[in-house]
PDB file of N, CA and C in Angstrom:
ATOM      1  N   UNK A   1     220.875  98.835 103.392  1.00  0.00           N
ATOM      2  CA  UNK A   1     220.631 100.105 102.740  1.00  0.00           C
ATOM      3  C   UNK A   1     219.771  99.875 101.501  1.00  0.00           C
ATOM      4  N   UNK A   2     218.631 100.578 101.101  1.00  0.00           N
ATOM      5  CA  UNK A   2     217.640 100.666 100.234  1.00  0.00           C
ATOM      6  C   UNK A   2     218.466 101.382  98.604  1.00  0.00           C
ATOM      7  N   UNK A   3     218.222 100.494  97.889  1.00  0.00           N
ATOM      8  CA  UNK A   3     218.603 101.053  96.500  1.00  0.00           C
ATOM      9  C   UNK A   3     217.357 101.989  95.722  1.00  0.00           C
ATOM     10  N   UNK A   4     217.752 102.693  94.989  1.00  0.00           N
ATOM     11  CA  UNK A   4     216.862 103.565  94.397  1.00  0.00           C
ATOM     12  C   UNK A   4     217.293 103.464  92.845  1.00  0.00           C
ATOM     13  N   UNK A   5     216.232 103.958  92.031  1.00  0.00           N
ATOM     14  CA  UNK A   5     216.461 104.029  90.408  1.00  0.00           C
ATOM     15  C   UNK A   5     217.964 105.030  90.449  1.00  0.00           C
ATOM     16  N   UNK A   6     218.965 104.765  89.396  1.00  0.00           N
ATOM     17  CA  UNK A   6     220.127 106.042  89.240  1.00  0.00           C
ATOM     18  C   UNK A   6     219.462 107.412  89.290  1.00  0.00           C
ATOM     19  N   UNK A   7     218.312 107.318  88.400  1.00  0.00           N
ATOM     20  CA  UNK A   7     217.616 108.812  87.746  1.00  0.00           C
ATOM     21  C   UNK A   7     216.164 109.424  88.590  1.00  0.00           C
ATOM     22  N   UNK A   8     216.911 109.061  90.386  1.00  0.00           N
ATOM     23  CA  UNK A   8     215.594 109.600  91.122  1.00  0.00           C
ATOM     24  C   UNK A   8     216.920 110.220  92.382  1.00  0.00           C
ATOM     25  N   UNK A   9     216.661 111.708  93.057  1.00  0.00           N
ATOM     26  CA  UNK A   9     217.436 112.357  93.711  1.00  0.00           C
ATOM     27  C   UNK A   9     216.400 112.201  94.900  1.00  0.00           C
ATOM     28  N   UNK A  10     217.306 111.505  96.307  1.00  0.00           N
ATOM     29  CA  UNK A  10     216.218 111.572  97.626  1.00  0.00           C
ATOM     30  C   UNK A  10     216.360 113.024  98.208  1.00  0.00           C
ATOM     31  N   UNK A  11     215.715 113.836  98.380  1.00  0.00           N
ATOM     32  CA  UNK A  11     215.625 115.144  99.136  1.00  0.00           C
ATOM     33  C   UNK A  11     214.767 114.468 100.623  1.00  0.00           C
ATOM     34  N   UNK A  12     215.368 115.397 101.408  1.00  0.00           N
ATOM     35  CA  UNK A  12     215.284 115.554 102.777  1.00  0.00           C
ATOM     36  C   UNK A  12     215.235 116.774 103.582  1.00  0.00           C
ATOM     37  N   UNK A  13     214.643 117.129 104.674  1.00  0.00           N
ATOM     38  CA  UNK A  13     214.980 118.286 105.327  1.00  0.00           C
ATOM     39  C   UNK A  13     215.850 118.078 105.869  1.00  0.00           C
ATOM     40  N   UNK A  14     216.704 119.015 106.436  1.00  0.00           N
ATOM     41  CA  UNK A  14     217.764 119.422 106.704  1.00  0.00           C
ATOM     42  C   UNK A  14     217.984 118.772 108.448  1.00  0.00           C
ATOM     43  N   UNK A  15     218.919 118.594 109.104  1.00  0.00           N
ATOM     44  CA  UNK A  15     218.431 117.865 110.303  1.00  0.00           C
ATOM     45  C   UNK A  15     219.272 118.892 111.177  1.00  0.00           C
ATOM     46  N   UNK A  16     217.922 118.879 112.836  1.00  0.00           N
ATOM     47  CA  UNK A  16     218.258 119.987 113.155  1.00  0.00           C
ATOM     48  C   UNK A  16     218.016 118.992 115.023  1.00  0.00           C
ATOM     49  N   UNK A  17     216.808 119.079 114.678  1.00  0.00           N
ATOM     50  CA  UNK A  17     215.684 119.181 116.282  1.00  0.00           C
ATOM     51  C   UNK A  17     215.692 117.281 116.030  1.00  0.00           C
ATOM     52  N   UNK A  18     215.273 116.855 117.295  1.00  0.00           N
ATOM     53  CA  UNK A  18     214.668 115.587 116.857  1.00  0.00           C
ATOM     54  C   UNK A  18     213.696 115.663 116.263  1.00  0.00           C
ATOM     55  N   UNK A  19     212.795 116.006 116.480  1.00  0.00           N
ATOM     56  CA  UNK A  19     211.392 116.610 115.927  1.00  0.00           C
ATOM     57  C   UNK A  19     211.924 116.251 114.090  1.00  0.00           C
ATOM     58  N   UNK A  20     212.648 117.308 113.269  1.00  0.00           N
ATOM     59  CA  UNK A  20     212.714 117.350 112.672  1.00  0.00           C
ATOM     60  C   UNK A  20     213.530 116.121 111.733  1.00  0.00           C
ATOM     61  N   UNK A  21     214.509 115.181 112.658  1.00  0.00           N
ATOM     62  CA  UNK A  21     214.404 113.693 112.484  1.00  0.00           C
ATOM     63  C   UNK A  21     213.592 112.794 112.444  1.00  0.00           C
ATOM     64  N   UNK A  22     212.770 113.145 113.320  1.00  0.00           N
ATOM     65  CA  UNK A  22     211.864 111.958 113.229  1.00  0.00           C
ATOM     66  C   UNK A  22     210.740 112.323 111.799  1.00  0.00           C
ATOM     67  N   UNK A  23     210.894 113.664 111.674  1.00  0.00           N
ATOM     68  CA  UNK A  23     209.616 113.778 110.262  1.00  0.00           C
ATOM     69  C   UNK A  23     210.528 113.522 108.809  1.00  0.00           C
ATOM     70  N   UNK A  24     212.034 113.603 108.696  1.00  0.00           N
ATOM     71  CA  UNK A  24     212.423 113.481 108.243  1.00  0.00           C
ATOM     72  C   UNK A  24     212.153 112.408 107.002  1.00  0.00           C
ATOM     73  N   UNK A  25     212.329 111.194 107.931  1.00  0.00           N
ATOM     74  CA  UNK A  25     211.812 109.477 107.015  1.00  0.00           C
ATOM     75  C   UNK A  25     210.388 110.004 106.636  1.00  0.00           C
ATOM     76  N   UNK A  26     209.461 110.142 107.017  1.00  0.00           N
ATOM     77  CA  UNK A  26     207.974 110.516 106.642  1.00  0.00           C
ATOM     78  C   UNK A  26     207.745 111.296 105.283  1.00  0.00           C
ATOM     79  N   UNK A  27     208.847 112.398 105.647  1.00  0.00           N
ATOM     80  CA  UNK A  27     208.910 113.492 104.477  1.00  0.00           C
ATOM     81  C   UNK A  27     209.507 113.812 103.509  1.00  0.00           C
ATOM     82  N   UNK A  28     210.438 112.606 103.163  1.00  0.00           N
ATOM     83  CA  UNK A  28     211.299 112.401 102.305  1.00  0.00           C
ATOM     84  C   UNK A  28     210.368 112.459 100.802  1.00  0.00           C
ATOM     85  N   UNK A  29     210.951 113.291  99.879  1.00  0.00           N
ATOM     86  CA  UNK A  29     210.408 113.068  98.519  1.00  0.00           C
ATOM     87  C   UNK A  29     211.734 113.246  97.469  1.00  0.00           C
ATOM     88  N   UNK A  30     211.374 112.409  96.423  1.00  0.00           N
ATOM     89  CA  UNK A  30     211.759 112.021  95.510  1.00  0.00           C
ATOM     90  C   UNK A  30     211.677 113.034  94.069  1.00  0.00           C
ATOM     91  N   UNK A  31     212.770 113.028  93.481  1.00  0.00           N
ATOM     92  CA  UNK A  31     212.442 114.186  92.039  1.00  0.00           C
ATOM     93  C   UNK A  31     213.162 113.562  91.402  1.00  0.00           C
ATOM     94  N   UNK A  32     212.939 113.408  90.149  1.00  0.00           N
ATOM     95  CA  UNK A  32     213.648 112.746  88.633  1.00  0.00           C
ATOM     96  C   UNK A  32     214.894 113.589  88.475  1.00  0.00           C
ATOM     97  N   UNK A  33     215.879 113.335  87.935  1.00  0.00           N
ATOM     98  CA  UNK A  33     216.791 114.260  87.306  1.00  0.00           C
ATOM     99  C   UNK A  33     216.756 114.426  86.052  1.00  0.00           C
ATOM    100  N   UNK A  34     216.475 115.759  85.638  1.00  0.00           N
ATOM    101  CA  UNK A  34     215.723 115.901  84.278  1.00  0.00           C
ATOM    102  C   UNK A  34     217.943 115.764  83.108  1.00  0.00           C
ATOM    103  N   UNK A  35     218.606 116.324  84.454  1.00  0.00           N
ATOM    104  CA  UNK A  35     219.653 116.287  83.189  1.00  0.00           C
ATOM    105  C   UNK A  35     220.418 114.889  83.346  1.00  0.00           C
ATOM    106  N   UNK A  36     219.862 114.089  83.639  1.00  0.00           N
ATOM    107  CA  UNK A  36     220.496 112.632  83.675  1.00  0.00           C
ATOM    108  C   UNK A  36     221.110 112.044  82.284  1.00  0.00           C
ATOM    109  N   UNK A  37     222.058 111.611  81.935  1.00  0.00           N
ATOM    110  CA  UNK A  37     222.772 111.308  80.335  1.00  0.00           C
ATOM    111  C   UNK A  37     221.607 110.030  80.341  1.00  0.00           C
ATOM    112  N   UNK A  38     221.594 110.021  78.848  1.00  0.00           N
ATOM    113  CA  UNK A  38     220.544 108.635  78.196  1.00  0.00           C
ATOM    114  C   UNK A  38     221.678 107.913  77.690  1.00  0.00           C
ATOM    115  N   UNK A  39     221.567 106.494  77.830  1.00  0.00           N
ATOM    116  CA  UNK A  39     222.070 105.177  76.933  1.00  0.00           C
ATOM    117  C   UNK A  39     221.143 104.812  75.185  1.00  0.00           C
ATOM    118  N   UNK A  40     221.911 105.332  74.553  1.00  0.00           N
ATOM    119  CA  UNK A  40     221.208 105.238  72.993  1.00  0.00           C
ATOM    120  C   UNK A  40     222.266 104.701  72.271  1.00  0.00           C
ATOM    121  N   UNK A  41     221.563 103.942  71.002  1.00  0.00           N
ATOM    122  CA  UNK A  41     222.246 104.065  69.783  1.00  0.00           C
ATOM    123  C   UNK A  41     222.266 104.162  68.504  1.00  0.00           C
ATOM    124  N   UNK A  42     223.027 104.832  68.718  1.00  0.00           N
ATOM    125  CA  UNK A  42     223.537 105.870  66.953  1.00  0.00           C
ATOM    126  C   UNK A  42     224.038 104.756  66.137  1.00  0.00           C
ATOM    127  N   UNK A  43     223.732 105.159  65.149  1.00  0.00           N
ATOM    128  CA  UNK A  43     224.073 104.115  64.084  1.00  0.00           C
ATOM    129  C   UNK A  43     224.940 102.788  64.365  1.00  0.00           C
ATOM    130  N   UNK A  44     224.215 102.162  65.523  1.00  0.00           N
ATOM    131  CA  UNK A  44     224.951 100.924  65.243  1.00  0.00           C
ATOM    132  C   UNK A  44     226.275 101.091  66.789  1.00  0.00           C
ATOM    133  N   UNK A  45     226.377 101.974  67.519  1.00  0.00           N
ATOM    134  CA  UNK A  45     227.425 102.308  68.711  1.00  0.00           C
ATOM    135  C   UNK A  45     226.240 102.973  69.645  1.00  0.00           C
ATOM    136  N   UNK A  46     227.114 102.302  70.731  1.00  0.00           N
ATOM    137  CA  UNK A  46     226.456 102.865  72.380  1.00  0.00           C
ATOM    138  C   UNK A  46     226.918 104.514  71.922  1.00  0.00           C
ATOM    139  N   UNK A  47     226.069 105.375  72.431  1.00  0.00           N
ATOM    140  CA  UNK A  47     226.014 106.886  72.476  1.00  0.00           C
ATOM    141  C   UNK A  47     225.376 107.420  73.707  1.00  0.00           C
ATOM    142  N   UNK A  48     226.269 108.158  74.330  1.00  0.00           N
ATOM    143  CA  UNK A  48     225.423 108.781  75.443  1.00  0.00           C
ATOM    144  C   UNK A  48     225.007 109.872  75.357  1.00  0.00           C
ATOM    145  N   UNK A  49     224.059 110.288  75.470  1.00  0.00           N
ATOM    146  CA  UNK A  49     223.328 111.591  75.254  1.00  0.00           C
ATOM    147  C   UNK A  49     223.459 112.287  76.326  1.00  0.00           C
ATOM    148  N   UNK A  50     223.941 113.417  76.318  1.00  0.00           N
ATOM    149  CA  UNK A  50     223.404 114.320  77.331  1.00  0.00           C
ATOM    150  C   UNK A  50     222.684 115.122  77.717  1.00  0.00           C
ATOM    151  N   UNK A  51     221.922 115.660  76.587  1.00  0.00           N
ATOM    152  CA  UNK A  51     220.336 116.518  77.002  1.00  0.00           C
ATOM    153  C   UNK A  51     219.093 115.615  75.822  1.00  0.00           C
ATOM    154  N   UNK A  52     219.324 114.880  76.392  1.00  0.00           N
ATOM    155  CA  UNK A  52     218.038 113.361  75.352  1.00  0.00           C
ATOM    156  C   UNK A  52     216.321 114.307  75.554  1.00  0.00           C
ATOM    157  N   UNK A  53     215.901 115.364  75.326  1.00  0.00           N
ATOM    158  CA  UNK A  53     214.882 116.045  75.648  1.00  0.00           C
ATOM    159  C   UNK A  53     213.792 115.249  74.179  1.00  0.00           C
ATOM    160  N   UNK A  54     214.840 115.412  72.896  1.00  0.00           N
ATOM    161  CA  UNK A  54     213.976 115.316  71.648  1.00  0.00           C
ATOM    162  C   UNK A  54     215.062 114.499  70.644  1.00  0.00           C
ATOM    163  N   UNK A  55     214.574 114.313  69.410  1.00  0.00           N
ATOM    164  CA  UNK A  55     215.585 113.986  68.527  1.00  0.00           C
ATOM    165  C   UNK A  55     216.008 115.056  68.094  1.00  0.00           C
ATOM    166  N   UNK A  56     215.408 116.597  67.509  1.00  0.00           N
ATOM    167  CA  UNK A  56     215.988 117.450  67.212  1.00  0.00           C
ATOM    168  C   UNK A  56     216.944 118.154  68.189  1.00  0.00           C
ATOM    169  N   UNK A  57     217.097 117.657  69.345  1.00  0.00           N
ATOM    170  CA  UNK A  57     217.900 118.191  70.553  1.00  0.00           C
ATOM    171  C   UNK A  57     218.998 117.475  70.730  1.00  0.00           C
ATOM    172  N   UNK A  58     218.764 115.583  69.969  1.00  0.00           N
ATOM    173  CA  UNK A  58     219.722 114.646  69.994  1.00  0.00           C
ATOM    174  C   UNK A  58     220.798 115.469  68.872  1.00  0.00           C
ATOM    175  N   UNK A  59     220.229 116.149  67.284  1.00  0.00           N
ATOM    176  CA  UNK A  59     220.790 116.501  66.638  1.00  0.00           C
ATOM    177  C   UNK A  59     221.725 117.277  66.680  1.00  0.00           C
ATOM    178  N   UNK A  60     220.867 118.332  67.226  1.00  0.00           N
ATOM    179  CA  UNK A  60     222.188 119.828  68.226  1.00  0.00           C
ATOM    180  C   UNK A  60     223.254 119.055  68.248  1.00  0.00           C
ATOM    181  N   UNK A  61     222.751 118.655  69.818  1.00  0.00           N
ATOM    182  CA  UNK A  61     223.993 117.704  70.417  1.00  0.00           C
ATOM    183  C   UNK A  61     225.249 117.328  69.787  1.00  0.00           C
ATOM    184  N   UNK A  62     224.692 116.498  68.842  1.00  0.00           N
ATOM    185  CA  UNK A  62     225.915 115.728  67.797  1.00  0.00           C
ATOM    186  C   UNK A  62     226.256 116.945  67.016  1.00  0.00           C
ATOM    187  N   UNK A  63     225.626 118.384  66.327  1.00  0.00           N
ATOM    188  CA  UNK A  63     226.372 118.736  65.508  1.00  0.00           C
ATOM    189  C   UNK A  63     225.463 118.699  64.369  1.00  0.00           C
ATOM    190  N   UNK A  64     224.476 118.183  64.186  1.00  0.00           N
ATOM    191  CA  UNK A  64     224.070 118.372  62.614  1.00  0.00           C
ATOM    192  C   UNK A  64     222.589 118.276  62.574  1.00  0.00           C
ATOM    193  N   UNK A  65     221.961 119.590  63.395  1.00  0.00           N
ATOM    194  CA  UNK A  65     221.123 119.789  63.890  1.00  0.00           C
ATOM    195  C   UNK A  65     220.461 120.290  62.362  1.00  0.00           C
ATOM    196  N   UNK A  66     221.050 121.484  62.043  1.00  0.00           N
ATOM    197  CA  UNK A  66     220.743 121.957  60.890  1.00  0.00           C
ATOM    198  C   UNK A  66     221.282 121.370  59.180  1.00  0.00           C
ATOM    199  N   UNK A  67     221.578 120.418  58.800  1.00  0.00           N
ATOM    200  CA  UNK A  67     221.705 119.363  58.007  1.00  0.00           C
ATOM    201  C   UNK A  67     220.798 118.654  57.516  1.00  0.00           C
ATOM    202  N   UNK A  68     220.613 118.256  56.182  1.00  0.00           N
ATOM    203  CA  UNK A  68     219.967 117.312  56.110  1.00  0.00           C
ATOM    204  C   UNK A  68     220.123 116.160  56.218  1.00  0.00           C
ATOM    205  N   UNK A  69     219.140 115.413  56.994  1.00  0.00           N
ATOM    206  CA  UNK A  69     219.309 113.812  57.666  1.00  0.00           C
ATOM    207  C   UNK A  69     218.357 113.292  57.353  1.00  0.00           C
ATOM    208  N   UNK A  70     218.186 111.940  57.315  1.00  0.00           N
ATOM    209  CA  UNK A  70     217.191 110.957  57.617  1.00  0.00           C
ATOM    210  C   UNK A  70     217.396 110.435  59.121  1.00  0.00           C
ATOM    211  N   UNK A  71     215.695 110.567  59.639  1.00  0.00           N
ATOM    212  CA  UNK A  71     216.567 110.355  60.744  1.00  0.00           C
ATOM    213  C   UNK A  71     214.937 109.054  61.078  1.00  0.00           C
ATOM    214  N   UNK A  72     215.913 107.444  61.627  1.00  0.00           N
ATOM    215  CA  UNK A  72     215.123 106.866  61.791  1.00  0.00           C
ATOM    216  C   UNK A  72     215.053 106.229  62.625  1.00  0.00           C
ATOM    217  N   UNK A  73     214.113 106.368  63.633  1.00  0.00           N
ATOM    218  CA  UNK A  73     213.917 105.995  65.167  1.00  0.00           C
ATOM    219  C   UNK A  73     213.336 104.190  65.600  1.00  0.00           C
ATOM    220  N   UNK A  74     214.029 103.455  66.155  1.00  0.00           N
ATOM    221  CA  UNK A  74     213.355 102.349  66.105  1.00  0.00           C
ATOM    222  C   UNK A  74     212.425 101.812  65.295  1.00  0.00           C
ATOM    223  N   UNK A  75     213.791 101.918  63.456  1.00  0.00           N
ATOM    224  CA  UNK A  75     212.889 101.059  62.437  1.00  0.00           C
ATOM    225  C   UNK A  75     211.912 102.148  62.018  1.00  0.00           C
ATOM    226  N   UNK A  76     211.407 103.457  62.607  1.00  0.00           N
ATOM    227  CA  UNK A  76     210.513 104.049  62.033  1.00  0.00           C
ATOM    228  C   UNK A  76     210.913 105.552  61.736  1.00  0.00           C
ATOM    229  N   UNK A  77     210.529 106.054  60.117  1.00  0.00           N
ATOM    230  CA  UNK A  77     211.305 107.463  59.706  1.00  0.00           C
ATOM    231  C   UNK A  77     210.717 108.454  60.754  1.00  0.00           C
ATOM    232  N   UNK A  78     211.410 109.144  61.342  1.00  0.00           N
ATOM    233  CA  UNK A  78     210.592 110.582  61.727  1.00  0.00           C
ATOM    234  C   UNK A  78     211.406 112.079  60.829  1.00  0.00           C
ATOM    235  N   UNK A  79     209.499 112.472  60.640  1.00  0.00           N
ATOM    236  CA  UNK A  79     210.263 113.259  59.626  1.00  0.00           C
ATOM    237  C   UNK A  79     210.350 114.603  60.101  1.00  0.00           C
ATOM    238  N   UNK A  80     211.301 115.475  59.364  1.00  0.00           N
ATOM    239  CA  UNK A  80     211.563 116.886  60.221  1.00  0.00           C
ATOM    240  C   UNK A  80     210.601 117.471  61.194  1.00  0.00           C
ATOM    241  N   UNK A  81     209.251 117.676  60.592  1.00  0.00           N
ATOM    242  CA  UNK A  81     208.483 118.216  61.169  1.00  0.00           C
ATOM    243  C   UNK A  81     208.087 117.794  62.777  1.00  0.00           C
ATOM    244  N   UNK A  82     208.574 116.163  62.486  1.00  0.00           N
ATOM    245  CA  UNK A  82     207.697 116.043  64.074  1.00  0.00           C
ATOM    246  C   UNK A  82     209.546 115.672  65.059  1.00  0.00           C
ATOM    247  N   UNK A  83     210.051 116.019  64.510  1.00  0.00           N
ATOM    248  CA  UNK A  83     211.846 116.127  65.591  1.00  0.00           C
ATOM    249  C   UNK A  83     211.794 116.377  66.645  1.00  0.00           C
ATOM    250  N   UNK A  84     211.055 117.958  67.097  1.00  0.00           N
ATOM    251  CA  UNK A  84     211.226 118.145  68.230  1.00  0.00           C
ATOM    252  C   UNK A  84     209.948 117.524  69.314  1.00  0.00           C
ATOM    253  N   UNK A  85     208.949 117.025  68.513  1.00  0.00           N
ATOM    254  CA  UNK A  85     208.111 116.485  69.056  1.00  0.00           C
ATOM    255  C   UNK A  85     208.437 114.800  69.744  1.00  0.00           C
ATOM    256  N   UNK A  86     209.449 114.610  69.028  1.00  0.00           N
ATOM    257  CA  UNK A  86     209.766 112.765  68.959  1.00  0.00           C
ATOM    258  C   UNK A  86     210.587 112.597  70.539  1.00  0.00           C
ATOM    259  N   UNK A  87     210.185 112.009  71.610  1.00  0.00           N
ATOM    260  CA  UNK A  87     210.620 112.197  72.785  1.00  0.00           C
ATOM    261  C   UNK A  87     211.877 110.588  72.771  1.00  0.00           C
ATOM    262  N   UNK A  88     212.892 111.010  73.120  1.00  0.00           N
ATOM    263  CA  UNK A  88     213.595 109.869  72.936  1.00  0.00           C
ATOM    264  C   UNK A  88     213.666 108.578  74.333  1.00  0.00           C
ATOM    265  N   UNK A  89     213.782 108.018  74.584  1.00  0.00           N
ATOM    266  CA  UNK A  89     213.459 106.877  75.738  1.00  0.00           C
ATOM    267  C   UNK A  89     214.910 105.618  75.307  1.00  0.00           C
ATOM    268  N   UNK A  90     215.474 105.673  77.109  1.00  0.00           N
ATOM    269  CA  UNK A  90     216.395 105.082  77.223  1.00  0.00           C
ATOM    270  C   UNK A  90     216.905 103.447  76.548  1.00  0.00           C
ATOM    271  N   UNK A  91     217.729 103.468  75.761  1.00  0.00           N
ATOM    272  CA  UNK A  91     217.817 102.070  74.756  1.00  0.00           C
ATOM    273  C   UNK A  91     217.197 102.962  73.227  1.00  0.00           C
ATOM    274  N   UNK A  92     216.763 103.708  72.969  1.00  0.00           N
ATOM    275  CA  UNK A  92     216.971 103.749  71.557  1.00  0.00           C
ATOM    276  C   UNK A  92     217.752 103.007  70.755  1.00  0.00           C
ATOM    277  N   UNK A  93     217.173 103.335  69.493  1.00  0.00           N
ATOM    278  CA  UNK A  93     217.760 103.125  68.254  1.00  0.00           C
ATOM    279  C   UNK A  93     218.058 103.605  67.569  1.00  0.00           C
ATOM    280  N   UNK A  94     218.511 104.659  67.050  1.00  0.00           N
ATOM    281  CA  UNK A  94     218.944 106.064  65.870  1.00  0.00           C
ATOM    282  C   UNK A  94     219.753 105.715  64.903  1.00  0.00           C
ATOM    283  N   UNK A  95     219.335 105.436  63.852  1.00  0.00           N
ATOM    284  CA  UNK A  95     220.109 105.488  62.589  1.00  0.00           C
ATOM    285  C   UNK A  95     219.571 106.792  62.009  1.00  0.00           C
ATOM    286  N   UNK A  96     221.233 107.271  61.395  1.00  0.00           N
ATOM    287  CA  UNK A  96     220.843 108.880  60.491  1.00  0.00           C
ATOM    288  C   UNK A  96     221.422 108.506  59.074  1.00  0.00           C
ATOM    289  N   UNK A  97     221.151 109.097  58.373  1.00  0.00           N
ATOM    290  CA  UNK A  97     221.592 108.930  57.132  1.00  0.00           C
ATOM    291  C   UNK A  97     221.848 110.474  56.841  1.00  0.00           C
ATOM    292  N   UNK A  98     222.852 110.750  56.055  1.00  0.00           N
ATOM    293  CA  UNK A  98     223.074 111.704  55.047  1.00  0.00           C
ATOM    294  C   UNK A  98     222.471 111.548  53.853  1.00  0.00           C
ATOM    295  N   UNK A  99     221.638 112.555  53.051  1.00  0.00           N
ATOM    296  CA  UNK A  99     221.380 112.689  51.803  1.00  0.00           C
ATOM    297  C   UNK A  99     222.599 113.223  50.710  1.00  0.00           C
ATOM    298  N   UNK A 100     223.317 112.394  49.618  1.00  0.00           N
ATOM    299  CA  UNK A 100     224.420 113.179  48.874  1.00  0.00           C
ATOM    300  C   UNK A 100     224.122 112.847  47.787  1.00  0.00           C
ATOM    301  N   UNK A 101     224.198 113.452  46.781  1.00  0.00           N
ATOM    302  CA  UNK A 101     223.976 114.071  45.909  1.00  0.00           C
ATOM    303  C   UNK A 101     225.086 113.360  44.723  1.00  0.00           C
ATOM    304  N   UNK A 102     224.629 112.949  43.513  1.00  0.00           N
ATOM    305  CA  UNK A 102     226.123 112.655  42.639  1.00  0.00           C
ATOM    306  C   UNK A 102     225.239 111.979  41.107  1.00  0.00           C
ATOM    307  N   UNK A 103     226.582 111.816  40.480  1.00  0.00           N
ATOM    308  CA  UNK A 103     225.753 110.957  39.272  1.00  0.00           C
ATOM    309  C   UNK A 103     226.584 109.761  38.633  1.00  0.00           C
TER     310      UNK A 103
END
């Protein structure tokens, strides 16, 4: 039996006719699973993400979407503006920081 990536779904037609067996293997295609959980980590702990779309989407997620954070992606700051732009990729690195305030 042929192994496949976890994060690829085999679709097939439906089996009916021979006909439609035999085109079956031929016509088989492949689609990503867009809601597949990501392997990341958060400050220092395995974290699984479940909608890994962005970092500002990682934020939701956790809860402190709207907060102020530092938020720094493999060693490098990303800053608010580009969050939802910052596409996250499996094995990250995410350290956040809180900003607090005192004297």
């Amino acid at each position: 039996m042929r192994s496949y990536p976890l994060n690829l779904i085999r679709i097939m037609p439906a089996q009916g006719s021979q006909r439609v067996a035999r085109l079956a293997v031929a016509s088989a295609r492949f689609f990503y699973l867009e809601e597949l959980r990501m392997n990341l980590v958060v400050n220092g702990e395995a974290y699984v993400a479940k909608q890994p779309e962005s970092v500002a989407a990682l934020l939701e997620e956790m809860g402190i979407g709207g907060r102020p954070v530092v938020v720094v992606l493999n060693d490098e700051v990303v800053p608010p503006s580009s969050r939802i732009a910052c596409r996250l990729r499996e094995g990250d690195c995410v350290e956040l920081f809180r900003l607090v305030g005192g004297g």
